[in-house]
Protein backbone atom coordinates (compact mmCIF):
# COMPACT_ATOMS: atom_id res chain seq x y z
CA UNK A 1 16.64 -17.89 7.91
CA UNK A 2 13.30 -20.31 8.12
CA UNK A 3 12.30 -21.21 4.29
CA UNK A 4 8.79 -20.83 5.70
CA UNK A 5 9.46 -17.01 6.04
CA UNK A 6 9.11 -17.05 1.70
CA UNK A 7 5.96 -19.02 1.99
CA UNK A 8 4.36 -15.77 4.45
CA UNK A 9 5.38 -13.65 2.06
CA UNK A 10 3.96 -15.36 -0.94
CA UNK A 11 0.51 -14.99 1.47
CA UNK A 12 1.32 -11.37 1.85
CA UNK A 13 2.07 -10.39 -2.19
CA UNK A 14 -1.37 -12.02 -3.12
CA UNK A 15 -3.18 -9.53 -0.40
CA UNK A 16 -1.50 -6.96 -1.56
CA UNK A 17 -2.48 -7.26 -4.80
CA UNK A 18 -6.10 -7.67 -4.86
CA UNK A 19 -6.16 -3.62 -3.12
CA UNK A 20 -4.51 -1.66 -6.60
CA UNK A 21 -5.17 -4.54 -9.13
CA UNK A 22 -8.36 -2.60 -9.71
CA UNK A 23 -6.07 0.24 -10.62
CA UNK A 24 -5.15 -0.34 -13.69
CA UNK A 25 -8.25 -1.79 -15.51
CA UNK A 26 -10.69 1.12 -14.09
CA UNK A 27 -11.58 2.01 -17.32
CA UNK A 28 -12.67 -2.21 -18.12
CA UNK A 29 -14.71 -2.26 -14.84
CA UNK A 30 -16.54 0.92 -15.21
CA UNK A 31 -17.38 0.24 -18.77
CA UNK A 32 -18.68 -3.55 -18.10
CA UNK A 33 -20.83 -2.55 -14.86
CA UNK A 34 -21.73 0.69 -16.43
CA UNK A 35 -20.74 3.57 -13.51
CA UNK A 36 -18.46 6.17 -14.13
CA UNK A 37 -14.34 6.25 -13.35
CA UNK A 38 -14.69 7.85 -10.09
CA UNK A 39 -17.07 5.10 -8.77
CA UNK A 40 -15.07 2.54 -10.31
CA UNK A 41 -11.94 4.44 -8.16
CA UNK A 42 -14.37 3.92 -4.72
CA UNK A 43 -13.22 0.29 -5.62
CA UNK A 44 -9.51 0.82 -4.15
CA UNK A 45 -11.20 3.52 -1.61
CA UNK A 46 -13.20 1.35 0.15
CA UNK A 47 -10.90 -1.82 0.44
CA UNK A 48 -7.78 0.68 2.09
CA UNK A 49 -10.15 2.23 3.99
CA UNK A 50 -11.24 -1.14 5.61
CA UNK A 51 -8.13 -2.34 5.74
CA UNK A 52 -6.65 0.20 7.68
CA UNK A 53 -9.61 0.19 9.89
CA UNK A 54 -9.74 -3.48 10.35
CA UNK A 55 -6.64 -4.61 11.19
CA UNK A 56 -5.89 -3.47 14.61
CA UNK A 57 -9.58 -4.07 15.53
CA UNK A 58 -9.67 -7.89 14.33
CA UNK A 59 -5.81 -8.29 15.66
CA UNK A 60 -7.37 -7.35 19.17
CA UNK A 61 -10.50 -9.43 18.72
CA UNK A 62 -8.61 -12.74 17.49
CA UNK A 63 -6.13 -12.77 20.21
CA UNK A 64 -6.65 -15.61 21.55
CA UNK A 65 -6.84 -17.54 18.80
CA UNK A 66 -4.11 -19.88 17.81
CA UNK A 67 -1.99 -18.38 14.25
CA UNK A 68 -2.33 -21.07 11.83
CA UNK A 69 -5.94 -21.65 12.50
CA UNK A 70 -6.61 -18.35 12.59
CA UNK A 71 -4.77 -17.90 8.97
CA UNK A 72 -6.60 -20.77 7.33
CA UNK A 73 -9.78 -19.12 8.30
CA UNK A 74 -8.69 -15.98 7.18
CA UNK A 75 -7.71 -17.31 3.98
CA UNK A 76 -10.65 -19.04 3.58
CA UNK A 77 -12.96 -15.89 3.85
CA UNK A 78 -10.11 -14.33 1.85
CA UNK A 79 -10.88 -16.52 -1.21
CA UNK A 80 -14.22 -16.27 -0.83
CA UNK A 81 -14.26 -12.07 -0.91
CA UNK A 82 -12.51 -12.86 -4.31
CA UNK A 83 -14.64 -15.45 -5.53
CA UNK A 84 -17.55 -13.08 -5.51
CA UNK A 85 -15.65 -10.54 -6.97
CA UNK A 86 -14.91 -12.72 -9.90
CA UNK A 87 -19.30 -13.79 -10.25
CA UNK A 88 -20.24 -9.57 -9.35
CA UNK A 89 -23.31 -9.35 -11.38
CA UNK A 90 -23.01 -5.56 -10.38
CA UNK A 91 -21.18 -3.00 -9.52
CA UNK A 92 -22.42 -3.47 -5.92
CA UNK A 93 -22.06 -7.12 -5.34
CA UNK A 94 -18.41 -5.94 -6.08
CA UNK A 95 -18.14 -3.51 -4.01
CA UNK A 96 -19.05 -5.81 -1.18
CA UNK A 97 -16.54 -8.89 -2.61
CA UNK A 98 -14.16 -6.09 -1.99
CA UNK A 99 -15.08 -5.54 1.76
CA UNK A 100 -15.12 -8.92 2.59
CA UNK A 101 -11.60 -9.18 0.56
CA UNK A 102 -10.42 -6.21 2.57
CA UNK A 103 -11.40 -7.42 6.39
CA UNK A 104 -9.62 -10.80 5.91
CA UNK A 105 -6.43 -9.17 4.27
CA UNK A 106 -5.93 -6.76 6.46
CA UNK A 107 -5.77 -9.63 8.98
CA UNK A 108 -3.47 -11.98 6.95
CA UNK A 109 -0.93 -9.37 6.59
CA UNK A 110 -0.71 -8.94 10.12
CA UNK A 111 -0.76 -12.45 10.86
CA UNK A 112 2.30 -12.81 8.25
CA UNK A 113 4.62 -10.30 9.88
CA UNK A 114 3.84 -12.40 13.68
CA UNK A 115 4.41 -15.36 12.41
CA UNK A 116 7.68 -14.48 10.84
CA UNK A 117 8.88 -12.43 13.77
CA UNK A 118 8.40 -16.07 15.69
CA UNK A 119 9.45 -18.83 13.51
CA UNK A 120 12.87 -17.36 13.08
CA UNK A 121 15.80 -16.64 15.41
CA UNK A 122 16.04 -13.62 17.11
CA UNK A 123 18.91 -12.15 15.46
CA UNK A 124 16.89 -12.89 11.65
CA UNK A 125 13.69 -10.99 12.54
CA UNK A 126 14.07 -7.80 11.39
CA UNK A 127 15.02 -9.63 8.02
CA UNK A 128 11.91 -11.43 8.12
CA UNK A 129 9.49 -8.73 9.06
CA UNK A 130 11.69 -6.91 5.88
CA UNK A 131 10.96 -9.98 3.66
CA UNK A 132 7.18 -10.02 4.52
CA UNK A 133 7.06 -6.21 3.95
CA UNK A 134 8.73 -6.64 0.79
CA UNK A 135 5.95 -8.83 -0.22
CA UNK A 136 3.90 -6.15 -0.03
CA UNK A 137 4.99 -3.71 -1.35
CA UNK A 138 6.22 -5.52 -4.46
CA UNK A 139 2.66 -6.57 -4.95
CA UNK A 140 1.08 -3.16 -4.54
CA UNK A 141 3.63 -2.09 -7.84
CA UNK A 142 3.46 -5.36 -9.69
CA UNK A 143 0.22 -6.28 -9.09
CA UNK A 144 -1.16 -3.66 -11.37
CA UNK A 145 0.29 -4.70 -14.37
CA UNK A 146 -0.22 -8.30 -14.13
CA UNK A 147 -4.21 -7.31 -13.27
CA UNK A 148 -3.93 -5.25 -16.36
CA UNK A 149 -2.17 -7.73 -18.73
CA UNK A 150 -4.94 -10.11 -18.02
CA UNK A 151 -7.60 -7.71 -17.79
CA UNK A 152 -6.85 -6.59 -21.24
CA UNK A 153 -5.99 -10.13 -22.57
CA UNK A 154 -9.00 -11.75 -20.75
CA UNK A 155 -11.79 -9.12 -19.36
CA UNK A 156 -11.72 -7.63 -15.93
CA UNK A 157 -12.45 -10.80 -13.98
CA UNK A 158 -9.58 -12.27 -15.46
CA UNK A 159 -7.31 -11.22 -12.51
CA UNK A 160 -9.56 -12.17 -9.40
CA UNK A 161 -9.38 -15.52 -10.95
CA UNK A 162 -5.61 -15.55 -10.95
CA UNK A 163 -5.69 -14.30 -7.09
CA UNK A 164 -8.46 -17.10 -6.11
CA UNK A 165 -6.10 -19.67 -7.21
CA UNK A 166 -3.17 -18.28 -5.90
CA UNK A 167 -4.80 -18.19 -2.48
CA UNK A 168 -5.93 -21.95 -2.87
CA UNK A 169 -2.14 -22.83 -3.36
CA UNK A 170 -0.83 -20.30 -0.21
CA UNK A 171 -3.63 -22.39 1.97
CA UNK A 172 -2.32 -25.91 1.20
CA UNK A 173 1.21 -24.44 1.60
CA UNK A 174 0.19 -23.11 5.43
CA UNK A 175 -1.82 -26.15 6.13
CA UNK A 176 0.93 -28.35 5.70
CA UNK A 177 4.21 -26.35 6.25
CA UNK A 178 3.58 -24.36 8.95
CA UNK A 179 3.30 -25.17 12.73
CA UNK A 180 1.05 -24.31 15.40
CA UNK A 181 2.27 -20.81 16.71
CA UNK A 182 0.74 -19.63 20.24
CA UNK A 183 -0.95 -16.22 20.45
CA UNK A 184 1.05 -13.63 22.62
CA UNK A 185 -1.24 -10.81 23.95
CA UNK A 186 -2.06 -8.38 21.52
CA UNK A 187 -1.57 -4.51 22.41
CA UNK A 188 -4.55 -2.72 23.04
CA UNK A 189 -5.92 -0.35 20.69
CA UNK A 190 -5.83 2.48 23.34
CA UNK A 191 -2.52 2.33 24.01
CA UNK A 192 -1.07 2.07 20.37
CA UNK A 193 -3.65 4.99 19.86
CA UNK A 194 -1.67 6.50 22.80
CA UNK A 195 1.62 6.69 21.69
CA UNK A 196 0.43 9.43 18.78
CA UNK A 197 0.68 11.78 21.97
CA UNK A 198 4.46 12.26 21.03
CA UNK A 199 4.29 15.30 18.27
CA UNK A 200 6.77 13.31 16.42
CA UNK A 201 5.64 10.65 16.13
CA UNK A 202 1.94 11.89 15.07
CA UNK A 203 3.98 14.10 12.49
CA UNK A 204 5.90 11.31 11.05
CA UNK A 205 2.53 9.27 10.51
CA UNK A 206 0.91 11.90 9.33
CA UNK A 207 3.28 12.92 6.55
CA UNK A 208 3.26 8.91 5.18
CA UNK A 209 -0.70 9.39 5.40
CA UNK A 210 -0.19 12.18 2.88
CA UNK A 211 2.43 11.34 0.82
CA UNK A 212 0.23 8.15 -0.40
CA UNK A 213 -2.39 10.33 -0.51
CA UNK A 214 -1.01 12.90 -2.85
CA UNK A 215 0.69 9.76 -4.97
CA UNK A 216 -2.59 8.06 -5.32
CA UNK A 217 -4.52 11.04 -6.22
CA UNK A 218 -2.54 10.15 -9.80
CA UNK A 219 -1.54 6.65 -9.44
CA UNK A 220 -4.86 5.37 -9.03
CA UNK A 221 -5.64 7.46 -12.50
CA UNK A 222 -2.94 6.26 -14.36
CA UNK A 223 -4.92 4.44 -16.57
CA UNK A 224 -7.44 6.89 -17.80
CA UNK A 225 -4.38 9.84 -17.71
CA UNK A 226 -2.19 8.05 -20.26
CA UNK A 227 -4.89 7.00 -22.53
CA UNK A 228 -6.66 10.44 -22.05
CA UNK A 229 -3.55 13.06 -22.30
CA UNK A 230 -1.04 10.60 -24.37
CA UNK A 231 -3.64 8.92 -26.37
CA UNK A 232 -1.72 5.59 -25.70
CA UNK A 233 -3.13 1.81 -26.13
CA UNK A 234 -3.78 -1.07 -24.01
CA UNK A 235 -0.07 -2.64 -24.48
CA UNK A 236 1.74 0.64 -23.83
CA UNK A 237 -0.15 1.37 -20.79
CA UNK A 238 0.96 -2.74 -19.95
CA UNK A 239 4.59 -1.49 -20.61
CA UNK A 240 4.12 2.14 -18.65
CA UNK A 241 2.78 -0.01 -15.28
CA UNK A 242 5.83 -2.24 -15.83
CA UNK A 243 8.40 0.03 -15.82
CA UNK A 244 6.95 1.73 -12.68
CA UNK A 245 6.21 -1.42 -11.03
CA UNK A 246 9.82 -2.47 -11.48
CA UNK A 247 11.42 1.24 -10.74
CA UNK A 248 9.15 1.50 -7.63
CA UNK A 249 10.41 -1.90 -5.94
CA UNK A 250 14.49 -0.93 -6.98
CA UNK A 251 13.15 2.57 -4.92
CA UNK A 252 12.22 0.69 -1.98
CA UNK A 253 15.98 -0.96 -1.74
CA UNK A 254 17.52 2.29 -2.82
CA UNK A 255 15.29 4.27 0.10
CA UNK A 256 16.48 1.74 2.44
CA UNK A 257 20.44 2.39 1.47
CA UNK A 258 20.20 6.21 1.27
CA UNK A 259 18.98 6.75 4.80
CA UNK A 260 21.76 4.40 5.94
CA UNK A 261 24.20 6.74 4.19
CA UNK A 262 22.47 10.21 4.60
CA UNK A 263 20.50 9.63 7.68
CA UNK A 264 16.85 9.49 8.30
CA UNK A 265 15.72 12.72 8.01
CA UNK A 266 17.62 14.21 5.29
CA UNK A 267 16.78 11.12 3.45
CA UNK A 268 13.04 11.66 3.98
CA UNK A 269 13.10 15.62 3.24
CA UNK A 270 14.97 14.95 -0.18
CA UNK A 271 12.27 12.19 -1.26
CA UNK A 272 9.53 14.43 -0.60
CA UNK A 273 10.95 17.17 -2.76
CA UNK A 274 12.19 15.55 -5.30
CA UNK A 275 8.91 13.28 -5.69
CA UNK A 276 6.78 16.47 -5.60
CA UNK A 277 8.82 18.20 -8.35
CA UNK A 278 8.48 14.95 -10.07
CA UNK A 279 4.73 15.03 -9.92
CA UNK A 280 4.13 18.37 -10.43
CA UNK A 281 6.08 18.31 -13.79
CA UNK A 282 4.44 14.57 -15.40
CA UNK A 283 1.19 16.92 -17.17
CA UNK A 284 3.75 19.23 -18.57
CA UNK A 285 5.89 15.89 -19.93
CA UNK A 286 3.14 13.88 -21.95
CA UNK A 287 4.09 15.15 -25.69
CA UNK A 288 7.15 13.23 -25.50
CA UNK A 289 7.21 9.79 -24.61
CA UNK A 290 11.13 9.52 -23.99
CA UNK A 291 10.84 12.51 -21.30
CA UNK A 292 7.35 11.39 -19.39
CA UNK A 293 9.02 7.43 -19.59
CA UNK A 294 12.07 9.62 -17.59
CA UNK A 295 9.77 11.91 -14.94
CA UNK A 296 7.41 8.59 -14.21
CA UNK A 297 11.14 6.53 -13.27
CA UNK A 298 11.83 8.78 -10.44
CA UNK A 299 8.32 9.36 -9.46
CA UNK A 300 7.98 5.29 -9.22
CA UNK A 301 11.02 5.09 -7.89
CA UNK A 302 11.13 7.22 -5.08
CA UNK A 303 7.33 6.50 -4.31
CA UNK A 304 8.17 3.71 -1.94
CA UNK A 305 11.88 4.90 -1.28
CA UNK A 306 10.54 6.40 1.22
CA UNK A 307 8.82 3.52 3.25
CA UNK A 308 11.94 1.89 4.79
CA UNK A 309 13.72 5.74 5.61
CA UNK A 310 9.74 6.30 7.52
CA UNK A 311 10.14 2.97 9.54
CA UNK A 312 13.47 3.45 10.79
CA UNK A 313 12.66 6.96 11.60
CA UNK A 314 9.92 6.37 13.49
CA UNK A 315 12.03 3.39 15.26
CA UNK A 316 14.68 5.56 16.36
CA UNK A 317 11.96 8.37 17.30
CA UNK A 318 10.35 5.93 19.79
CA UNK A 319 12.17 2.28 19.75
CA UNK A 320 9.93 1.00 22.96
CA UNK A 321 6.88 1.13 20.65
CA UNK A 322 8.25 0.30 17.33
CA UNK A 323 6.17 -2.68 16.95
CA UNK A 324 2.79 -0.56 17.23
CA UNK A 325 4.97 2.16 15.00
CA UNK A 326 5.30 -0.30 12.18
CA UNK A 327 1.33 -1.26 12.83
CA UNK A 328 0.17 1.99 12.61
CA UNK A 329 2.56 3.20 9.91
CA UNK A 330 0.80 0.45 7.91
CA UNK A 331 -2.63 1.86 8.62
CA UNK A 332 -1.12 5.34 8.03
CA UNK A 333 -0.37 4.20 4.18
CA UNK A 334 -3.55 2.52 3.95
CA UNK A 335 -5.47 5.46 4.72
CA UNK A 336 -3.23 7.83 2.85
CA UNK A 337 -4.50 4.98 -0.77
CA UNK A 338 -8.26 5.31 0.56
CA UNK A 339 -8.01 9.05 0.83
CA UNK A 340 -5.94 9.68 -2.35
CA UNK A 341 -8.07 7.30 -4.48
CA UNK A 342 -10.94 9.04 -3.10
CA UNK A 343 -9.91 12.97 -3.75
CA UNK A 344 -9.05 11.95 -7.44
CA UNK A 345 -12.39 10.52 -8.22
CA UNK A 346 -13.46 13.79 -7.29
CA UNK A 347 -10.88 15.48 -9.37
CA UNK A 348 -11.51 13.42 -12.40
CA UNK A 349 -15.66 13.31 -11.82
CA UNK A 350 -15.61 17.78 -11.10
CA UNK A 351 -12.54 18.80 -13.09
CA UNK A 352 -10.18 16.31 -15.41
CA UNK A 353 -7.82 13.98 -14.93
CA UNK A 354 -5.29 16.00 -16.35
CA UNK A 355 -5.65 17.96 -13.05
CA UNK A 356 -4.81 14.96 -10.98
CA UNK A 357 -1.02 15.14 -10.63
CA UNK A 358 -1.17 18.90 -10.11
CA UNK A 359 -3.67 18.13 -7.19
CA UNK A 360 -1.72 15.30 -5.88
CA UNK A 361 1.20 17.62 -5.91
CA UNK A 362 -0.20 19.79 -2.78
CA UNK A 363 -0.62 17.23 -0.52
CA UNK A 364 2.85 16.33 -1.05
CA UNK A 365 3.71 20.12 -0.28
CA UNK A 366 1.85 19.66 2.60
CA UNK A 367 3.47 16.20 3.56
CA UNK A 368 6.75 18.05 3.17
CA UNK A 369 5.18 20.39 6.14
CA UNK A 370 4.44 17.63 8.34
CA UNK A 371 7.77 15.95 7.84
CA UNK A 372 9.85 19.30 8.98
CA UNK A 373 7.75 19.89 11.71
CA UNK A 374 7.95 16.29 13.23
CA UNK A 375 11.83 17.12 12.62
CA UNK A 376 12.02 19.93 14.32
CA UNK A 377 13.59 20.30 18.11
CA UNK A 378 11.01 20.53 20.39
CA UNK A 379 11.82 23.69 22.69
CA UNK A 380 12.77 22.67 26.21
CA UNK A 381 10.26 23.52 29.08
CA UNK A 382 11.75 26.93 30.96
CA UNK A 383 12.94 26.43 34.22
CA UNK A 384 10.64 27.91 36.64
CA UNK A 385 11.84 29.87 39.78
């Protein structure tokens, strides 16, 4: 397989960590610009909810652009999102470094998975696009520590400095290591909208929507919940991201293996169960570290087991449109972090965070809905006579 394949990926990890690296030092960032959690929260809310919007809107627009240009500039507008981000005099000149960061992201991951799909051989590509997922999702778990390890070590803008210079290095790596790559014509947004007429299908994207959704309602808390209901330090909540950063990205490969055992669907209906026992029982777990440390592993673990049982799932459900499937699966999850960061800023601003699991735990009820009824056999049409 193309080395250069590694050098996408490194482009995708650093995206993907600038959207939850804001997780984990909340409590730093609404204590230096002087808002509450749940406005500090809107910072992870606003950049999935652009990103999800964004992508298939600026993947139309930039079609005719040629891909390494086009990722340069990107880049370029990427680093200077974080740049601002790491000045922010205020709470709103952040929130707008985190637009900006968000637009051109949302773009570069896109870009990534193309131009892996076309600088390898056909029979690699659904390795690459793997490799370039991977990327991401290992940044969305282990980006959160590492933004919270220098957070705590060096103040909250400690971590958008890391990312700026990261993204300096991934630019002079594309400028001279990759090659030109040709546009090919993008899909329309209409038609990838249209394909959501198949039940499902819509069911299937619907139930990833709210899975995140109910996993982020907590996740995005994590912070505040283990200092608040466990009374635990800086370093132990270091060690508590760790552990689920490292259990959620062995999840993703073990997700991947049980649905080529099990099957698709029972793979996805056990996940869902077990995940919202999981997070149903964490509040009733934090007087003993030994037994929450045991509940988090499989929560972590199986929250992105199910991302590689969803994509082939909804590639066997419709395998002329899995391309736009993966696409909008991708904005699914996005929306699904948006919306869950969102309802447990509410939770934690109203009620407590101690209620955030609990209230995380009905939208995975209600994910486990979604997921049997895109399952289900469709009745055939009766014959008329």
């Amino acid at each position: 397989m193309d080395k250069r394949v590694y050098l996408l990926t490194i482009v995708s990890f650093i995206v993907g960590m600038v959207e939850l690296i804001i997780g984990g030092i909340l409590d730093l960032v609404a204590d230096s610009l002087q808002v509450s959690l749940g406005q500090a929260g809107l910072l992870i809310t606003i950049f999935s909810l652009v990103f999800a919007i964004a992508a298939p809107i600026l993947l139309t627009a930039t079609a005719k652009v040629e891909r390494k240009r086009l990722t340069l500039i990107s880049l370029a507008i990427f680093l200077f999102g974080n740049l601002i981000a790491v000045l922010s005099p205020s709470y709103l000149v952040l929130l707008l470094a985190r637009i900006v960061s968000a637009v051109s992201g949302s773009l570069l991951v896109v870009l990534c998975v193309t131009m892996a799909s076309n600088i390898v051989e056909e029979k690699y590509r659904a390795r690459a696009i793997g490799v370039v997922f991977m990327g991401i999702s290992a940044s969305l778990v282990l980006g959160v520590p590492i933004g919270l390890m220098l957070g705590n070590a060096f103040g909250w803008r400690a971590p958008f400095v890391l990312i700026t210079i990261l993204t300096v290095i991934s630019m002079m790596g594309v400028y001279f290591f990759m090659g030109k790559i040709e546009p090919k014509p993008a899909i329309p947004i209409k038609q990838q909208l249209a394909t959501l007429k198949n039940r499902k299908i819509l069911f299937a994207q619907f139930t990833s929507f709210l899975f995140l959704t109910g996993h982020l309602a907590l996740y995005g808390y994590l912070t505040p919940f283990l200092k608040m209901t466990m009374g635990l330090n800086g370093t132990w909540v270091s060690i508590i991201y760790l552990i689920f950063g490292v259990a959620a990205v062995i999840g993703g490969g073990v997700g991947g293996m049980l649905s080529d055992r099990f099957g698709t669907k029972p793979t996805i209906i056990g996940i869902i169960v077990v995940f919202g026992i999981s997070i149903f029982a964490i509040p009733y777990t934090t007087f003993s570290l030994p037994l929450f440390l045991s509940v988090m592993v499989i929560w972590s673990m199986l929250s992105w087991a199910i991302t590689p049982a969803m994509q082939s799932y909804l590639i066997q459900s419709s395998p002329e449109t899995s391309d736009i499937q993966q696409s909008l699966n991708n904005s699914a999850l996005h929306f699904g972090i948006a919306f869950g960061s969102f309802i447990g800023g509410i939770v934690i601003e109203q009620a407590s965070v101690e209620y955030n699991a609990t209230t995380g735990g009905f939208f995975i009820i209600i994910a486990l809905a979604a997921a049997v009824f895109s399952m289900a056999k469709q009745p055939k049409p009766a014959l008329s006579h």
